[in-house]
C-alpha atoms as a PDB file:
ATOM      1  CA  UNK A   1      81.888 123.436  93.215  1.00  0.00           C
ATOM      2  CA  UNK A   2      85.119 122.274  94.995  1.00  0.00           C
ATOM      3  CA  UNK A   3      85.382 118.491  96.411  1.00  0.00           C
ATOM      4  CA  UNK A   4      87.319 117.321  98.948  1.00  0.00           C
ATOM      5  CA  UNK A   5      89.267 114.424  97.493  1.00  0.00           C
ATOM      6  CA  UNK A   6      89.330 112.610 100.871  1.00  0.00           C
ATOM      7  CA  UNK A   7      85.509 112.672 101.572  1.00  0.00           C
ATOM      8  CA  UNK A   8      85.246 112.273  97.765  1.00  0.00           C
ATOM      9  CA  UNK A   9      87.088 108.848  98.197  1.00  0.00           C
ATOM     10  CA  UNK A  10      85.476 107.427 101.577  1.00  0.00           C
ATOM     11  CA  UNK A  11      81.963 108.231 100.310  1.00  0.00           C
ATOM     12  CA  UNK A  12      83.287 106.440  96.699  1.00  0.00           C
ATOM     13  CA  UNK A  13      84.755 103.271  98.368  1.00  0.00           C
ATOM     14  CA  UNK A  14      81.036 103.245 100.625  1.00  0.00           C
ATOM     15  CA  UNK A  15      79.151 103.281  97.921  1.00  0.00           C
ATOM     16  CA  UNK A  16      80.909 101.057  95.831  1.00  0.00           C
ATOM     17  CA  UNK A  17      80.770  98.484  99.143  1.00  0.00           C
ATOM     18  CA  UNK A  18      77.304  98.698  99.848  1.00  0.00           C
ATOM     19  CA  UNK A  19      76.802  97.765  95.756  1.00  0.00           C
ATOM     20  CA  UNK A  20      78.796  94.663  95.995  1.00  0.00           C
ATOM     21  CA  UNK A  21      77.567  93.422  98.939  1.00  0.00           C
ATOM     22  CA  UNK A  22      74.044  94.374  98.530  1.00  0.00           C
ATOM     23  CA  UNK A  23      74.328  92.306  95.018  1.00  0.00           C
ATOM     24  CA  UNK A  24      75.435  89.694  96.869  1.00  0.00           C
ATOM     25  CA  UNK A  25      72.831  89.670  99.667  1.00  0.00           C
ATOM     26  CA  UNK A  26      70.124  89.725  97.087  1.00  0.00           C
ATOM     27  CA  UNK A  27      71.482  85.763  95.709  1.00  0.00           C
ATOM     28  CA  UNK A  28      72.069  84.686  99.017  1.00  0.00           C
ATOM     29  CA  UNK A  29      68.644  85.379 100.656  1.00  0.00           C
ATOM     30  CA  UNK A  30      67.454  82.708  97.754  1.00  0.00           C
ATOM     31  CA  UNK A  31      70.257  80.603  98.486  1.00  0.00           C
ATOM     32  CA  UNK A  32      69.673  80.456 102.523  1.00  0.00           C
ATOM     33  CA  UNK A  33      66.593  79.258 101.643  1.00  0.00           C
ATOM     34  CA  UNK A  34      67.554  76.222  99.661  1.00  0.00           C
ATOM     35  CA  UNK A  35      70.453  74.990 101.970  1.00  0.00           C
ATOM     36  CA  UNK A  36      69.604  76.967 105.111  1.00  0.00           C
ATOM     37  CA  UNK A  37      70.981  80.524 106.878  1.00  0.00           C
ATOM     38  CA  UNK A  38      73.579  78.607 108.787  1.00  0.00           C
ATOM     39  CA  UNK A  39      74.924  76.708 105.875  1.00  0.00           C
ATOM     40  CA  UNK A  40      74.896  79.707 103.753  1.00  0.00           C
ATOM     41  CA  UNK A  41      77.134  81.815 106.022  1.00  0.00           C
ATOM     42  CA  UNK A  42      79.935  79.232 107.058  1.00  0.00           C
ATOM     43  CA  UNK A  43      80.114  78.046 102.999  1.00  0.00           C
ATOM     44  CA  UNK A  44      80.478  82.241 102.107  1.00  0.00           C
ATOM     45  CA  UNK A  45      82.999  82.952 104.878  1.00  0.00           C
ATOM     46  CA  UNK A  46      85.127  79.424 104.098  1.00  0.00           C
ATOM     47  CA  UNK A  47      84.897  80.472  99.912  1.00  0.00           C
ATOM     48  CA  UNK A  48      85.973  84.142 100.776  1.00  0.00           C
ATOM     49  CA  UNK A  49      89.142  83.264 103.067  1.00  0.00           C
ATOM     50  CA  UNK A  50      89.921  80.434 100.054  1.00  0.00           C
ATOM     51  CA  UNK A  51      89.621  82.785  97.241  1.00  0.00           C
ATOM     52  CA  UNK A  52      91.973  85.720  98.463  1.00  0.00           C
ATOM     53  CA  UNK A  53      94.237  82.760 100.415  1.00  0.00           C
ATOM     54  CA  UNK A  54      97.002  83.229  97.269  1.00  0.00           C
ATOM     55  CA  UNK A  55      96.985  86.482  98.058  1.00  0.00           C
ATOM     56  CA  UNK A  56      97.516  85.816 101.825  1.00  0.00           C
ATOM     57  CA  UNK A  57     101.101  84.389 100.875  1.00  0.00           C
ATOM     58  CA  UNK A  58     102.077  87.306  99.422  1.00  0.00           C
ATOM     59  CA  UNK A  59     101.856  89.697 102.580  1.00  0.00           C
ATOM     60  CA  UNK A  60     105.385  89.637 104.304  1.00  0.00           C
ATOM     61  CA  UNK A  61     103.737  90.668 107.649  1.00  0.00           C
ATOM     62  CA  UNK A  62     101.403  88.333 108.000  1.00  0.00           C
ATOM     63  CA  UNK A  63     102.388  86.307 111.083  1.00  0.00           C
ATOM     64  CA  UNK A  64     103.378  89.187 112.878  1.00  0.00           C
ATOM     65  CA  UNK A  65      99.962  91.021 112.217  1.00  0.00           C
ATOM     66  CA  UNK A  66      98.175  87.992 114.560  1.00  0.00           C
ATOM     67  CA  UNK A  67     100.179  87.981 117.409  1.00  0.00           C
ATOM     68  CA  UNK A  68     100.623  92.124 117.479  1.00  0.00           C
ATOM     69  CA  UNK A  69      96.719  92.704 117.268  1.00  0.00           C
ATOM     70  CA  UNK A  70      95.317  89.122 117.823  1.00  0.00           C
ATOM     71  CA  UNK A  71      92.575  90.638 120.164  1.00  0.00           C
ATOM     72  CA  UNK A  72      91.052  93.460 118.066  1.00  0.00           C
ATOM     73  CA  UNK A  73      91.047  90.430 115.029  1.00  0.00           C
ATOM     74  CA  UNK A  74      89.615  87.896 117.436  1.00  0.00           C
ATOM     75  CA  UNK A  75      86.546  90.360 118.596  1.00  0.00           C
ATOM     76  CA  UNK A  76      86.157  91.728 115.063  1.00  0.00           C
ATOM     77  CA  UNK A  77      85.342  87.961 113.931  1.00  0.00           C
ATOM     78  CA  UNK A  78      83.121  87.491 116.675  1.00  0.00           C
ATOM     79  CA  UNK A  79      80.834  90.423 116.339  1.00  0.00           C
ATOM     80  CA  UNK A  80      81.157  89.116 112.337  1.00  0.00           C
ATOM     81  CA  UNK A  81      79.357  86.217 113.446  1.00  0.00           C
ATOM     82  CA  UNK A  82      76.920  87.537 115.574  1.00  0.00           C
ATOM     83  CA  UNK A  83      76.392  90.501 113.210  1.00  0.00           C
ATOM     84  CA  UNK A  84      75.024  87.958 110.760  1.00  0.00           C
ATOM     85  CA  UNK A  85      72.901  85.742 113.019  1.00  0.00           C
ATOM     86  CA  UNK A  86      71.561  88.821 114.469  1.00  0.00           C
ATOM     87  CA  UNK A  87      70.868  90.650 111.611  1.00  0.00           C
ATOM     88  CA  UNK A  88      69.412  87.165 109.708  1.00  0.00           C
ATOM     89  CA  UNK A  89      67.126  86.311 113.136  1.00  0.00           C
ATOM     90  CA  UNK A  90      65.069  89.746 112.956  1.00  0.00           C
ATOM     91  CA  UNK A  91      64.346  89.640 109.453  1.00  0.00           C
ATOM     92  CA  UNK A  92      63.200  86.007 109.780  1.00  0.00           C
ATOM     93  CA  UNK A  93      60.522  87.510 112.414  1.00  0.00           C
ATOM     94  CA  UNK A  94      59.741  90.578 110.759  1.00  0.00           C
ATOM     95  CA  UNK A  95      58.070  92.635 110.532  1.00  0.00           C
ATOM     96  CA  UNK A  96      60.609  93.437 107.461  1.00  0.00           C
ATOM     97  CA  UNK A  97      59.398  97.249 106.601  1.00  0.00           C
ATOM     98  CA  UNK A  98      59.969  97.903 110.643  1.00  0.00           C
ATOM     99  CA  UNK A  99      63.450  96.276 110.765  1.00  0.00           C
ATOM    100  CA  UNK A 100      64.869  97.583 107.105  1.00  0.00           C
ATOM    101  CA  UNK A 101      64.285 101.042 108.311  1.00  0.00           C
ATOM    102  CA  UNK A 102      66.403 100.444 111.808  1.00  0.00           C
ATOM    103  CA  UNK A 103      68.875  98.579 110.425  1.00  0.00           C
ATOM    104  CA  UNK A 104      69.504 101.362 107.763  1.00  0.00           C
ATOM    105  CA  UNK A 105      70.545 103.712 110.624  1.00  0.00           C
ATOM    106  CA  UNK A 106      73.615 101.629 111.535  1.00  0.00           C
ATOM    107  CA  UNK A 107      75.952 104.600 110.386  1.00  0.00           C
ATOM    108  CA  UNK A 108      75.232 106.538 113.081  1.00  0.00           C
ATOM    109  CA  UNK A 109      76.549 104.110 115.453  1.00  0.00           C
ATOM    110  CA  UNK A 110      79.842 104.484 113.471  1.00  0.00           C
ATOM    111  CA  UNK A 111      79.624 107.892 113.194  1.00  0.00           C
ATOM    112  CA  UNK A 112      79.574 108.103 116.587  1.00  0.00           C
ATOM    113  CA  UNK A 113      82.277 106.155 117.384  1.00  0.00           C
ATOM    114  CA  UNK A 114      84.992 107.571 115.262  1.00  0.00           C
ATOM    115  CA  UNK A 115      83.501 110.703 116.905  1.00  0.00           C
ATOM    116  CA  UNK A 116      84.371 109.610 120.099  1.00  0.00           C
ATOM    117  CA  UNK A 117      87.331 107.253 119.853  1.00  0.00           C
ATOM    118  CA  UNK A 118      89.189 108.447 116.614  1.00  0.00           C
ATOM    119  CA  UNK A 119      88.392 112.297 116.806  1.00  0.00           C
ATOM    120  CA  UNK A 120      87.032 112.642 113.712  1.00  0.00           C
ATOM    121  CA  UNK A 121      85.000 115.959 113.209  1.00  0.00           C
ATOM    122  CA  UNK A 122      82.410 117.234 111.506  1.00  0.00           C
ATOM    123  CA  UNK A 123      81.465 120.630 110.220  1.00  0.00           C
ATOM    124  CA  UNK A 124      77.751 121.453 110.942  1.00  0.00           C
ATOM    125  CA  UNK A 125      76.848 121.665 107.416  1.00  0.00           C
ATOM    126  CA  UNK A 126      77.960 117.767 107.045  1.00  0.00           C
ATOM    127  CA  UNK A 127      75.953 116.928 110.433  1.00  0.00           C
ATOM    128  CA  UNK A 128      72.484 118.104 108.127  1.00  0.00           C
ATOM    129  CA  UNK A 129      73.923 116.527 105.171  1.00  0.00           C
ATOM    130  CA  UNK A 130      74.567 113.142 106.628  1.00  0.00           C
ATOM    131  CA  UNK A 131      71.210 113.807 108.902  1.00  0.00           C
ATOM    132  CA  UNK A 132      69.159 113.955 104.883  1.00  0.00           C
ATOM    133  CA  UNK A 133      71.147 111.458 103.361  1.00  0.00           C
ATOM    134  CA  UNK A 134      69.623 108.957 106.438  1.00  0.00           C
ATOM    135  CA  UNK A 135      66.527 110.269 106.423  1.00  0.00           C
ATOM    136  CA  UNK A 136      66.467 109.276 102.731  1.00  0.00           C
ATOM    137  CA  UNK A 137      68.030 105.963 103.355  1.00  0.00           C
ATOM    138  CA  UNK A 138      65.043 105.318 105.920  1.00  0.00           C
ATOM    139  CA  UNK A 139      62.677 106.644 103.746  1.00  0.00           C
ATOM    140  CA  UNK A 140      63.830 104.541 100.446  1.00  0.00           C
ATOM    141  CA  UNK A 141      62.627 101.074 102.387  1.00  0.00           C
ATOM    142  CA  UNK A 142      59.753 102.593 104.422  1.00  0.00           C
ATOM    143  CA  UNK A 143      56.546 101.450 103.130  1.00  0.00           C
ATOM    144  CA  UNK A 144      53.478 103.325 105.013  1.00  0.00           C
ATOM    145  CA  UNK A 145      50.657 101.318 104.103  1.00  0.00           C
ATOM    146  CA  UNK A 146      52.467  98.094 105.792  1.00  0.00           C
ATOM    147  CA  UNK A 147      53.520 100.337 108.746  1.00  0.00           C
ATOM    148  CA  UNK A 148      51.655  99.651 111.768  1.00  0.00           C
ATOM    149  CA  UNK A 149      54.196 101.376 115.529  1.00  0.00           C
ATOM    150  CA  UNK A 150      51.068 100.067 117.417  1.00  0.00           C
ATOM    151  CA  UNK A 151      51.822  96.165 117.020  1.00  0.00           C
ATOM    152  CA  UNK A 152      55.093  96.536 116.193  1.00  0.00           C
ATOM    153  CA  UNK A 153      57.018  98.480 118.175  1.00  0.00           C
ATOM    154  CA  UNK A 154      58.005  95.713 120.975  1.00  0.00           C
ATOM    155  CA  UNK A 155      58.189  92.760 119.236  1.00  0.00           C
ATOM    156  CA  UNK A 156      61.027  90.250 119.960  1.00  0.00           C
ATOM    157  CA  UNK A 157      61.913  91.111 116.094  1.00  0.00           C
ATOM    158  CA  UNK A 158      62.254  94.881 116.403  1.00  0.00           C
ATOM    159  CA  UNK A 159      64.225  94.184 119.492  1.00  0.00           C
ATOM    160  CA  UNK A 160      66.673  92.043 117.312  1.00  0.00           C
ATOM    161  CA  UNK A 161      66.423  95.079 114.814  1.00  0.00           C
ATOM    162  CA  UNK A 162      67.441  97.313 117.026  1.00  0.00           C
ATOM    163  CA  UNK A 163      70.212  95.188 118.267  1.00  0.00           C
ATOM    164  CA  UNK A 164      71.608  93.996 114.944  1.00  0.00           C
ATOM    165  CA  UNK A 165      71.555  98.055 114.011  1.00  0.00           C
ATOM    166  CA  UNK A 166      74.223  98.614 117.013  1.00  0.00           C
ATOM    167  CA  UNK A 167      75.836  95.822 116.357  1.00  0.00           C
ATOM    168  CA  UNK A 168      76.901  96.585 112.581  1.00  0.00           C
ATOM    169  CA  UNK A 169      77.605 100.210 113.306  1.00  0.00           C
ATOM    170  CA  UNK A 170      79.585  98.397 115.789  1.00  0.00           C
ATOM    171  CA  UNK A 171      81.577  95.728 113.052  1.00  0.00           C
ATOM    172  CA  UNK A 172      82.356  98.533 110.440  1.00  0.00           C
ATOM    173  CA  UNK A 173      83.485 101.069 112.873  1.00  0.00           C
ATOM    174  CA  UNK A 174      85.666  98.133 114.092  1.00  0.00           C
ATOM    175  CA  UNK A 175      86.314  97.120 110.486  1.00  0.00           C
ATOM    176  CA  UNK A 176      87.655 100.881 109.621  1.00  0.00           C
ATOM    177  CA  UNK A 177      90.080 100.733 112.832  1.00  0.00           C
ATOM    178  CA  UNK A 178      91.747  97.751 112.379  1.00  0.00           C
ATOM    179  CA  UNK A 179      92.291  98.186 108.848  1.00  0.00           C
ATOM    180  CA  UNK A 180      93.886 101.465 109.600  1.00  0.00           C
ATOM    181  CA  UNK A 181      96.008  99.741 111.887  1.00  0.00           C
ATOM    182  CA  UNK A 182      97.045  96.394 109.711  1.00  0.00           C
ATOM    183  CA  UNK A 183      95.445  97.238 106.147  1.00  0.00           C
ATOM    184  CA  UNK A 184      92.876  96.596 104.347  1.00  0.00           C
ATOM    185  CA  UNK A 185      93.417  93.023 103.206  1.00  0.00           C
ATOM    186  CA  UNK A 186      94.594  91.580 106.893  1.00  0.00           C
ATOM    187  CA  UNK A 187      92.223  93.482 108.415  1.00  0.00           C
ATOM    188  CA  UNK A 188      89.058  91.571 106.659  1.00  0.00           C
ATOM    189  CA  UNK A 189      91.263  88.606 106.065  1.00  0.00           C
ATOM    190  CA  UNK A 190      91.792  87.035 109.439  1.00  0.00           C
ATOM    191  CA  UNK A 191      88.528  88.012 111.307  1.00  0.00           C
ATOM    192  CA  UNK A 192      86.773  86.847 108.402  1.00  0.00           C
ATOM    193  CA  UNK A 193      88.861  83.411 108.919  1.00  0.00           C
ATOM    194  CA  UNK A 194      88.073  83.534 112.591  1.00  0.00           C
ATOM    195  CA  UNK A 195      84.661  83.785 112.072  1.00  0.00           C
ATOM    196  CA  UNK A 196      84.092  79.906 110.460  1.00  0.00           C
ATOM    197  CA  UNK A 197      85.476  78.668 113.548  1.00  0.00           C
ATOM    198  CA  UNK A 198      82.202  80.022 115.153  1.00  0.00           C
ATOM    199  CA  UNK A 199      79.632  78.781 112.528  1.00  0.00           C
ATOM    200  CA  UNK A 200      81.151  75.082 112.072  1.00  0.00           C
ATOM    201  CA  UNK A 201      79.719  74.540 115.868  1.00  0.00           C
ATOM    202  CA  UNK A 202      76.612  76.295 115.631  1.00  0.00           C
ATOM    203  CA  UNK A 203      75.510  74.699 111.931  1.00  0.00           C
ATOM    204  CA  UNK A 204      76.072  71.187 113.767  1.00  0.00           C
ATOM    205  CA  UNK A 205      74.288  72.634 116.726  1.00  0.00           C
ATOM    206  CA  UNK A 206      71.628  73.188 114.863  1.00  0.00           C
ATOM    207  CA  UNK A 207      71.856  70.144 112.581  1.00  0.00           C
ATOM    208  CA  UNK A 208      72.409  72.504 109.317  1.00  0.00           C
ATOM    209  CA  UNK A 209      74.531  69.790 107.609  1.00  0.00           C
ATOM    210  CA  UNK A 210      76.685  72.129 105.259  1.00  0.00           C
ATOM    211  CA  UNK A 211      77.096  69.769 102.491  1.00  0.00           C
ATOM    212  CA  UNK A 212      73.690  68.410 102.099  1.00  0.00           C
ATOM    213  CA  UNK A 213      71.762  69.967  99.586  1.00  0.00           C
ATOM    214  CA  UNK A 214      74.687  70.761  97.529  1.00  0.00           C
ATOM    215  CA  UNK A 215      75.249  70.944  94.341  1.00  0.00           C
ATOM    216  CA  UNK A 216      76.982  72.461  91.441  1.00  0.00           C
ATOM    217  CA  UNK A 217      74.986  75.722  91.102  1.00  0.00           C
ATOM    218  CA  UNK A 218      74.136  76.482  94.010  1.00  0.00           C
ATOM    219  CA  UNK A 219      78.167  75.893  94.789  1.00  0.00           C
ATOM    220  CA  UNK A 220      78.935  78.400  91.681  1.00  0.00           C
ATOM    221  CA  UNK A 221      76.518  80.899  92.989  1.00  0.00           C
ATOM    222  CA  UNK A 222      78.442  80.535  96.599  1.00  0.00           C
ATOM    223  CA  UNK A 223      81.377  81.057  95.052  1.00  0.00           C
ATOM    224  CA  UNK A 224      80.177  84.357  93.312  1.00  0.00           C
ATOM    225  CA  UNK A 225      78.258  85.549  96.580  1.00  0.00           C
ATOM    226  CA  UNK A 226      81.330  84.773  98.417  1.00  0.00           C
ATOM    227  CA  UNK A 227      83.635  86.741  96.143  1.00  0.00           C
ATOM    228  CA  UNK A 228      81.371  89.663  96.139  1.00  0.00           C
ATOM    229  CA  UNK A 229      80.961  89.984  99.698  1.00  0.00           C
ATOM    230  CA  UNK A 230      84.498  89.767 100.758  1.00  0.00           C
ATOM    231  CA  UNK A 231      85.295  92.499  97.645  1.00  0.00           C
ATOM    232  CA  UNK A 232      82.399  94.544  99.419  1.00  0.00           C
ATOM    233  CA  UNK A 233      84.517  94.206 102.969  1.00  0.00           C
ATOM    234  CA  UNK A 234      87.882  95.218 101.314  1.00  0.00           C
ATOM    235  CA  UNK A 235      86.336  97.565  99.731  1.00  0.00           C
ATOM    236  CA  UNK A 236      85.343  99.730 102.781  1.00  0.00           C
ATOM    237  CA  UNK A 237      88.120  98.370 104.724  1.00  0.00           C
ATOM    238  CA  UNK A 238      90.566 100.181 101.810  1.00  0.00           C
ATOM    239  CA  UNK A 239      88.352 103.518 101.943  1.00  0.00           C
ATOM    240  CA  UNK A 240      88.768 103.272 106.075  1.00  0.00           C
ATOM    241  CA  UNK A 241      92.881 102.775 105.394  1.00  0.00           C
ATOM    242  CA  UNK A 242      92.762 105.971 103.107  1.00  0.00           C
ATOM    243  CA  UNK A 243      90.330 108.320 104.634  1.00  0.00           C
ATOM    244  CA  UNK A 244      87.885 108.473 106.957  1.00  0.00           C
ATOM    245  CA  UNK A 245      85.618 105.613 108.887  1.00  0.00           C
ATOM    246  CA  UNK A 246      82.724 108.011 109.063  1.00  0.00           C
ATOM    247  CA  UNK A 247      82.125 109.007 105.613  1.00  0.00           C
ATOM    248  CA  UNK A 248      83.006 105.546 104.402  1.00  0.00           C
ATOM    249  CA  UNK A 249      80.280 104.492 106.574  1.00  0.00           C
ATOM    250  CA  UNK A 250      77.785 107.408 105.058  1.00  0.00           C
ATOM    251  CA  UNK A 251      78.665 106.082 101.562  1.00  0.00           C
ATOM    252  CA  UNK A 252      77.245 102.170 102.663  1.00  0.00           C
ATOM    253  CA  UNK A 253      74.025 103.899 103.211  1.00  0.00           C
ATOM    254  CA  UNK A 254      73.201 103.266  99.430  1.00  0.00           C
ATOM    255  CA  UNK A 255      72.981  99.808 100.368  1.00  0.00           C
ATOM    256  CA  UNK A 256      68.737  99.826 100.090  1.00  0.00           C
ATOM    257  CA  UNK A 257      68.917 101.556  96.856  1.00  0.00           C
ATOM    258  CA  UNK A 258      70.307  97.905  95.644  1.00  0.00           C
ATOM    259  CA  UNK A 259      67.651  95.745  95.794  1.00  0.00           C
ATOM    260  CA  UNK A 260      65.360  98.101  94.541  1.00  0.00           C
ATOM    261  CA  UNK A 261      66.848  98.874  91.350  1.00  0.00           C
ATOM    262  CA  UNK A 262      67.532  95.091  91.246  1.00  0.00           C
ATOM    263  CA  UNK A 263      63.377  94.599  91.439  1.00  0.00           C
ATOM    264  CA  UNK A 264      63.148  97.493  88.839  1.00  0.00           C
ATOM    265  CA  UNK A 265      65.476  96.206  86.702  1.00  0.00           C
ATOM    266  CA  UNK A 266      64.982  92.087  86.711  1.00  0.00           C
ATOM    267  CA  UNK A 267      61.428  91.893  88.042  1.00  0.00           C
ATOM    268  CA  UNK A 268      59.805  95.420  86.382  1.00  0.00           C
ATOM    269  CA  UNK A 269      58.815  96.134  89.637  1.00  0.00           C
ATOM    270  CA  UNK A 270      57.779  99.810  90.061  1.00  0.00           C
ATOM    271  CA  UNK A 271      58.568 102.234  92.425  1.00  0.00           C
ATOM    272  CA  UNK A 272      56.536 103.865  94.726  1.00  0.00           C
ATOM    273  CA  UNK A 273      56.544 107.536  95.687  1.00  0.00           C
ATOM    274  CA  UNK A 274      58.495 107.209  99.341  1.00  0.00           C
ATOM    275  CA  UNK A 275      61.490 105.227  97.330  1.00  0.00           C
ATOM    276  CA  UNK A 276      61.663 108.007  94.816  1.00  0.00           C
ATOM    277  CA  UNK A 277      61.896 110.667  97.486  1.00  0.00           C
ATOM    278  CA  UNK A 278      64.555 108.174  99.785  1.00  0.00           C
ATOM    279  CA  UNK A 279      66.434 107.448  96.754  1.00  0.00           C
ATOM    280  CA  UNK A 280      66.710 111.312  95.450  1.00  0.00           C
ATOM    281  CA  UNK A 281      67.334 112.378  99.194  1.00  0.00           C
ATOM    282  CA  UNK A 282      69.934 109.823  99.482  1.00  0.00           C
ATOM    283  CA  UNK A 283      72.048 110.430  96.493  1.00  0.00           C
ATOM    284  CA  UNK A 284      71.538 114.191  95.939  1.00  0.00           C
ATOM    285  CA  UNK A 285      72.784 114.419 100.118  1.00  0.00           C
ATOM    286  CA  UNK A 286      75.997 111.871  99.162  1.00  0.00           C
ATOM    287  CA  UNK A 287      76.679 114.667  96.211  1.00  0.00           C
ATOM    288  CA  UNK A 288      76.509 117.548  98.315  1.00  0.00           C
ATOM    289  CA  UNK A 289      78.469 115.806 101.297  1.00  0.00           C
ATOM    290  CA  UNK A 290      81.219 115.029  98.802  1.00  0.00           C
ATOM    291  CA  UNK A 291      81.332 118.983  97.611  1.00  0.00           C
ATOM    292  CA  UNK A 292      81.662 119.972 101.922  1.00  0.00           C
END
């Protein structure tokens, strides 16, 4: 078996993305509900830009990056914003095992728009391959006996589900560009710091108060949610830079296998038989794709 070093790295990069940030999303969902989903969000994105700032000073091009693609970093920010109030707002109204399934299916959206705007091809045999490996992504969070199309299929939070599912295919095919363009460190760096300029408003807006409820551990877990979640952004951004937005994109479809091993693991949860079929599905198709 023969594997293609640059679908071998995208897919590598994915995976390892989806881990971090999945990690991540598993303390913050405890930590949103302590201080609030607002308050959560503007104290990860202000950590993250903090934490990698140093860094920042080191980058020659810096200044020039803002003013030569200050549009493409602008809009990337925004839909950062609205990926996460989106995204947050349909799983608030459920119904969960509807929504987890859609929102797993956010690849194709940036499948299909490196297809179309950065000409990147596939071979048939990776069109079935990537076709199983979301098929078993769906299948890994699909739960039948809480299933129900009948009452579900128009509410206002499969709407959202639907919407948040374009709208992050939308952010990392965006993500993969612009980091092509102005790396991978810039190109997570300043949208992410563009970003906090739209949550300070809304958290007020909404009278989320960011420092109330504060206080030292939930401010170390922050700061570890914040550092994992920014990693998880550079690291697809830097598998984008280096090969391809597509299969980068395949490889963050691991991301439900994350909190499931986390509630095998910590919480001796068992698994049922649909999340042993997604699972094996999933990871035997990311094997094969990786051999194409």
């Amino acid at each position: 078996m023969v594997f293609d070093n640059t679908i071998v790295l995208s897919i590598s990069f994915g995976v390892l993305s989806a881990t971090s940030i999945g990690i991540a999303d598993l303390i913050t969902i405890g930590l949103a509900r302590k201080i609030g989903l607002l308050s959560t969000g503007l104290w990860e994105k202000l950590l993250a830009v903090l934490i990698v700032t140093p860094y920042f000073f080191f980058t020659s091009s810096g200044s020039n990056i803002i003013f030569e693609h200050w549009d493409l970093l602008v809009i990337l920010g925004f839909i950062n914003l609205i990926t996460y109030l989106v995204l947050i707002r349909s799983l608030q109204i459920g119904p969960v095992s509807v929504i987890a399934p859609l929102t797993t299916l956010f690849s194709i959206v940036s499948l299909g728009l490196a297809y179309l705007f950065l000409d990147e091809r596939l071979t048939y045999s990776q069109v079935i391959v990537i076709g199983v490996s979301l098929i078993g992504a769906v299948v890994t969070v699909f739960k039948p006996a809480k299933f129900n199309l009948v009452s579900s299929s128009l509410t206002t939070g499969v709407l959202l589900g639907l919407l948040a599912t374009l709208v992050v295919g939308t952010q990392f095919f965006l993500q993969g560009t612009v980091s092509k363009q102005v790396g991978w460190f810039l190109g997570v760096y300043f949208p992410m710091m563009f970003s906090i300029f739209g949550f300070i408003p809304i958290s007020f807006y909404k009278r989320e108060i960011p420092w109330q409820k504060l206080n030292l551990s939930i401010f170390g877990l922050l700061l570890l949610t914040s550092s994992m979640k920014i990693g998880g952004f550079f690291l697809f951004a830097r598998g984008a830079e280096l090969g391809s937005i597509g299969m980068v994109s395949v490889g963050t479809t691991a991301y439900p296998v994350i909190p499931i091993l986390a509630g095998v693991l910590l919480f001796k949860e068992r698994l049922v038989y649909t999340q042993v079929i997604g699972i094996s599905f999933l990871l035997g198709s990311l094997a094969v794709l990786a051999s194409t």
